[in-house]
Every structure is written in C-alpha cells, then in structure tokens.
N, C-alpha and C. Protein backbone atom coordinates (compact mmCIF):
# COMPACT_ATOMS: atom_id res chain seq x y z
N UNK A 1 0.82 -1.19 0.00
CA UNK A 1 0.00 0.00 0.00
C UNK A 1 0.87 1.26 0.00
N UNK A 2 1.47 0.81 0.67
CA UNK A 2 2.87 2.24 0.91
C UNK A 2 2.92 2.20 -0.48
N UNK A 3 3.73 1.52 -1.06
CA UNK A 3 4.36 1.78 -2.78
C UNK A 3 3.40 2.11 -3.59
N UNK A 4 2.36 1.71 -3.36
CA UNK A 4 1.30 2.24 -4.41
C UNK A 4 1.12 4.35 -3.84
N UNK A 5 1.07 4.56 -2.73
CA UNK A 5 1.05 5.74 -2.41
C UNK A 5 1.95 6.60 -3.18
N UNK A 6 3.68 6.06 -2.78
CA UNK A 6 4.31 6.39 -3.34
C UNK A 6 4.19 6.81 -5.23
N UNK A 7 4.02 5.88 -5.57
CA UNK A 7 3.67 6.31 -7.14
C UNK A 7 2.90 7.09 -7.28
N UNK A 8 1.68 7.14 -6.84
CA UNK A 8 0.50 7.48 -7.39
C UNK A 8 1.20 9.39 -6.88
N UNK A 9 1.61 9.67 -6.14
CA UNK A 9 2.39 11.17 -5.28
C UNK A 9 3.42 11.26 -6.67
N UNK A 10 4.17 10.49 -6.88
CA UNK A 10 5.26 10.19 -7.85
C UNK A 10 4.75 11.29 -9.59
N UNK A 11 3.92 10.41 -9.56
CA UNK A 11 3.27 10.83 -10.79
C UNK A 11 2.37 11.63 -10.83
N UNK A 12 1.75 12.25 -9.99
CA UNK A 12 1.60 13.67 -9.80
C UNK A 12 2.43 14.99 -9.63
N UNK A 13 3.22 14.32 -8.72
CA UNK A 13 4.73 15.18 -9.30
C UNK A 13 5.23 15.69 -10.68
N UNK A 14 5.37 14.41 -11.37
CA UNK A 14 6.11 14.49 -12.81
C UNK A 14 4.85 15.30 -13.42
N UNK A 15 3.32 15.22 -13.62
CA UNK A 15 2.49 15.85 -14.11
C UNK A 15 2.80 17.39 -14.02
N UNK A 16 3.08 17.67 -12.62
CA UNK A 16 2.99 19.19 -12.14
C UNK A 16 4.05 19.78 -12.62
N UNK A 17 5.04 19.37 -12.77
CA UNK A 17 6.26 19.61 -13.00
C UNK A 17 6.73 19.82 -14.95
N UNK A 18 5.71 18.60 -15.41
CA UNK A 18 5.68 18.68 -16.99
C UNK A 18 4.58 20.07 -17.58
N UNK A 19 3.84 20.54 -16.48
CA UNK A 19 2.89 21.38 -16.67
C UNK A 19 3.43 22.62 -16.45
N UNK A 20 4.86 22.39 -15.77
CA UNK A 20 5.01 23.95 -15.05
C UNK A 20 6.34 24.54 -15.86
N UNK A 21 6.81 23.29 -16.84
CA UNK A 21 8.14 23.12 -17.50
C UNK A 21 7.77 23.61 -19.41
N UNK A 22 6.32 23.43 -19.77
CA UNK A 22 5.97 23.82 -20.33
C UNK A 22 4.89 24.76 -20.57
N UNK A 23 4.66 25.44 -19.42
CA UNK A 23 4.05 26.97 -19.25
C UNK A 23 5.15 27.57 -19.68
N UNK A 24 6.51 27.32 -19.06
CA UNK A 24 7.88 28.10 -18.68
C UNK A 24 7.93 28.24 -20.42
N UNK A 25 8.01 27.08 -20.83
CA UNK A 25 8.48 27.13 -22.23
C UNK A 25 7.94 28.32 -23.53
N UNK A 26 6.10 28.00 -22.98
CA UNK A 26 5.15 29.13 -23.44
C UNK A 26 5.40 30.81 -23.72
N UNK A 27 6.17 30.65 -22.03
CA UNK A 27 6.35 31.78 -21.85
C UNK A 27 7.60 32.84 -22.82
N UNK A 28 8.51 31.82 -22.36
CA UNK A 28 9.53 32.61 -23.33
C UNK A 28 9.70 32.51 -24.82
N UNK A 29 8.56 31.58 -25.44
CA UNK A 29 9.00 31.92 -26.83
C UNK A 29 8.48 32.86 -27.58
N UNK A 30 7.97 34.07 -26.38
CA UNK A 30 7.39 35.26 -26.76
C UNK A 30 9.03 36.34 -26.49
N UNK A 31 9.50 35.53 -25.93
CA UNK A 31 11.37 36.69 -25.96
C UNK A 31 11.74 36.11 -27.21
N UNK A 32 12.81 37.21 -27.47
CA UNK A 32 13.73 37.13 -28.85
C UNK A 32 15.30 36.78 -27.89
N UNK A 33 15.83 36.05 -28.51
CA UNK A 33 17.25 35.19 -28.13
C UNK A 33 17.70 36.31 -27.00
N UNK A 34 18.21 37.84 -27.79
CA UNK A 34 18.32 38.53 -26.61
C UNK A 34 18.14 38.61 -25.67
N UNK A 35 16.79 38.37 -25.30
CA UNK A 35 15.65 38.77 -24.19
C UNK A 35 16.07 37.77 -22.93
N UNK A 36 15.91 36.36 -24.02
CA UNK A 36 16.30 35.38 -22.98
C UNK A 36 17.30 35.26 -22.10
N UNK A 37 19.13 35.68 -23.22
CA UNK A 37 20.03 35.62 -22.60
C UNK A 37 19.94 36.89 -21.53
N UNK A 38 19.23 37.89 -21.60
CA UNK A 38 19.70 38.90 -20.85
C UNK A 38 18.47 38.52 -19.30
N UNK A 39 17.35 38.21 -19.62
CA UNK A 39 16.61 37.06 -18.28
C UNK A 39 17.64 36.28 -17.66
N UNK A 40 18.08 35.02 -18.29
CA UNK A 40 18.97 34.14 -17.81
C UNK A 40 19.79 34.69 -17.04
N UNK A 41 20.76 35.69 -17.37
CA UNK A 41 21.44 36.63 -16.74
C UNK A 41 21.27 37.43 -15.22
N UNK A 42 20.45 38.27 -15.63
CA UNK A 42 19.50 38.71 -14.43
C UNK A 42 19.07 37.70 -13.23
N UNK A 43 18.59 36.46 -14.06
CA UNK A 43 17.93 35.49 -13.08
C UNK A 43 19.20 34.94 -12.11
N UNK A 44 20.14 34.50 -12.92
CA UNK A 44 21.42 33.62 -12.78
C UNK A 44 22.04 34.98 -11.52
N UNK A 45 22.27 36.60 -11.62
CA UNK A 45 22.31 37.24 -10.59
C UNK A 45 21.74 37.46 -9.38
N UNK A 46 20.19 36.95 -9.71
CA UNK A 46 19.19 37.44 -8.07
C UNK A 46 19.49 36.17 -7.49
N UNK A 47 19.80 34.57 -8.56
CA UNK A 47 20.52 33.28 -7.31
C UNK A 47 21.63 33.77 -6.66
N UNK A 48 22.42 34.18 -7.23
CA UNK A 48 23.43 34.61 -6.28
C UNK A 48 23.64 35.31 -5.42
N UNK A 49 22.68 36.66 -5.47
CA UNK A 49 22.50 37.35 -4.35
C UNK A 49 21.87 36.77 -3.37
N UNK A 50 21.02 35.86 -3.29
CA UNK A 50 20.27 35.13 -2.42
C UNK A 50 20.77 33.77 -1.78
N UNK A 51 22.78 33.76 -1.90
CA UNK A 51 23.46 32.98 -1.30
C UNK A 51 23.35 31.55 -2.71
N UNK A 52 23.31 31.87 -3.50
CA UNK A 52 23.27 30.50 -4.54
C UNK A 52 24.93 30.43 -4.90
N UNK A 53 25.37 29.30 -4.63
CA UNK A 53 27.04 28.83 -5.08
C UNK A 53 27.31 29.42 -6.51
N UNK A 54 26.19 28.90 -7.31
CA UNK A 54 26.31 29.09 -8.67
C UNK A 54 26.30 27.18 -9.14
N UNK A 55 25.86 26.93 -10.34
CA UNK A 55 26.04 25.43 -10.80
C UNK A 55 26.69 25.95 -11.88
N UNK A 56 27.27 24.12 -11.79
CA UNK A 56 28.73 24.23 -12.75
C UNK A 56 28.24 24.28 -14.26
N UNK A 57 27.31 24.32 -14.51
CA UNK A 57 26.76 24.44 -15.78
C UNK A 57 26.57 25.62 -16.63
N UNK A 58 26.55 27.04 -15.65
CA UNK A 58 26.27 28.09 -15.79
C UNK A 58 27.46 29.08 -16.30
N UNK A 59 28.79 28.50 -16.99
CA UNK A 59 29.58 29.49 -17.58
C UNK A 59 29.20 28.78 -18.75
N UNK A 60 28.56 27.80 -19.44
CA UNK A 60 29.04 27.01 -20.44
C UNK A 60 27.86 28.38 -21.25
C-alpha cells in the first residue's frame, strides 16, 4: 500500500512539473534570443544574491 502511495504522489509530481516546464516554455517563446540571454542573466544574478554557489553548468 505504501508503494502504491508512493507512485500514485510520484506521478503527480512528474504531471505538475511537466505542466510547469511547459508553461515556462510558453512563456519565453514570446522573448527574442536577446531577451532570454539577458533574463537568464539577471535570473542567474538574483541566485546569487540570495546565497546561490552558482552550478557548474552556468559558464558554459
């Protein structure tokens, strides 16, 4: 019963998450390349002010 809980939470997850990953997507293909990199930017600054390490992904 437990494992069935588990999934059934599981996959509501992945739903919410596929729903919230492609709003996101919605959203910006109303920016022009600019727009984005200079968001990304901005965004990638207010993590850091707010104590974010930075991820290693973020000079590439």
């Amino acid at each position: 019963m437990l494992a069935e809980q588990f999934h059934e939470r599981t996959g509501q997850f992945v739903e919410v998450v596929e729903h919230h990953v492609a709003n996101e997507r919605q959203l910006l293909t109303d920016l022009t390349i600019d727009e984005q990199t200079q968001l990304a930017a901005l965004l990638r600054r207010l993590l850091l002010s707010l104590g974010d390490t930075g991820h290693p992904m973020a000079d590439d």
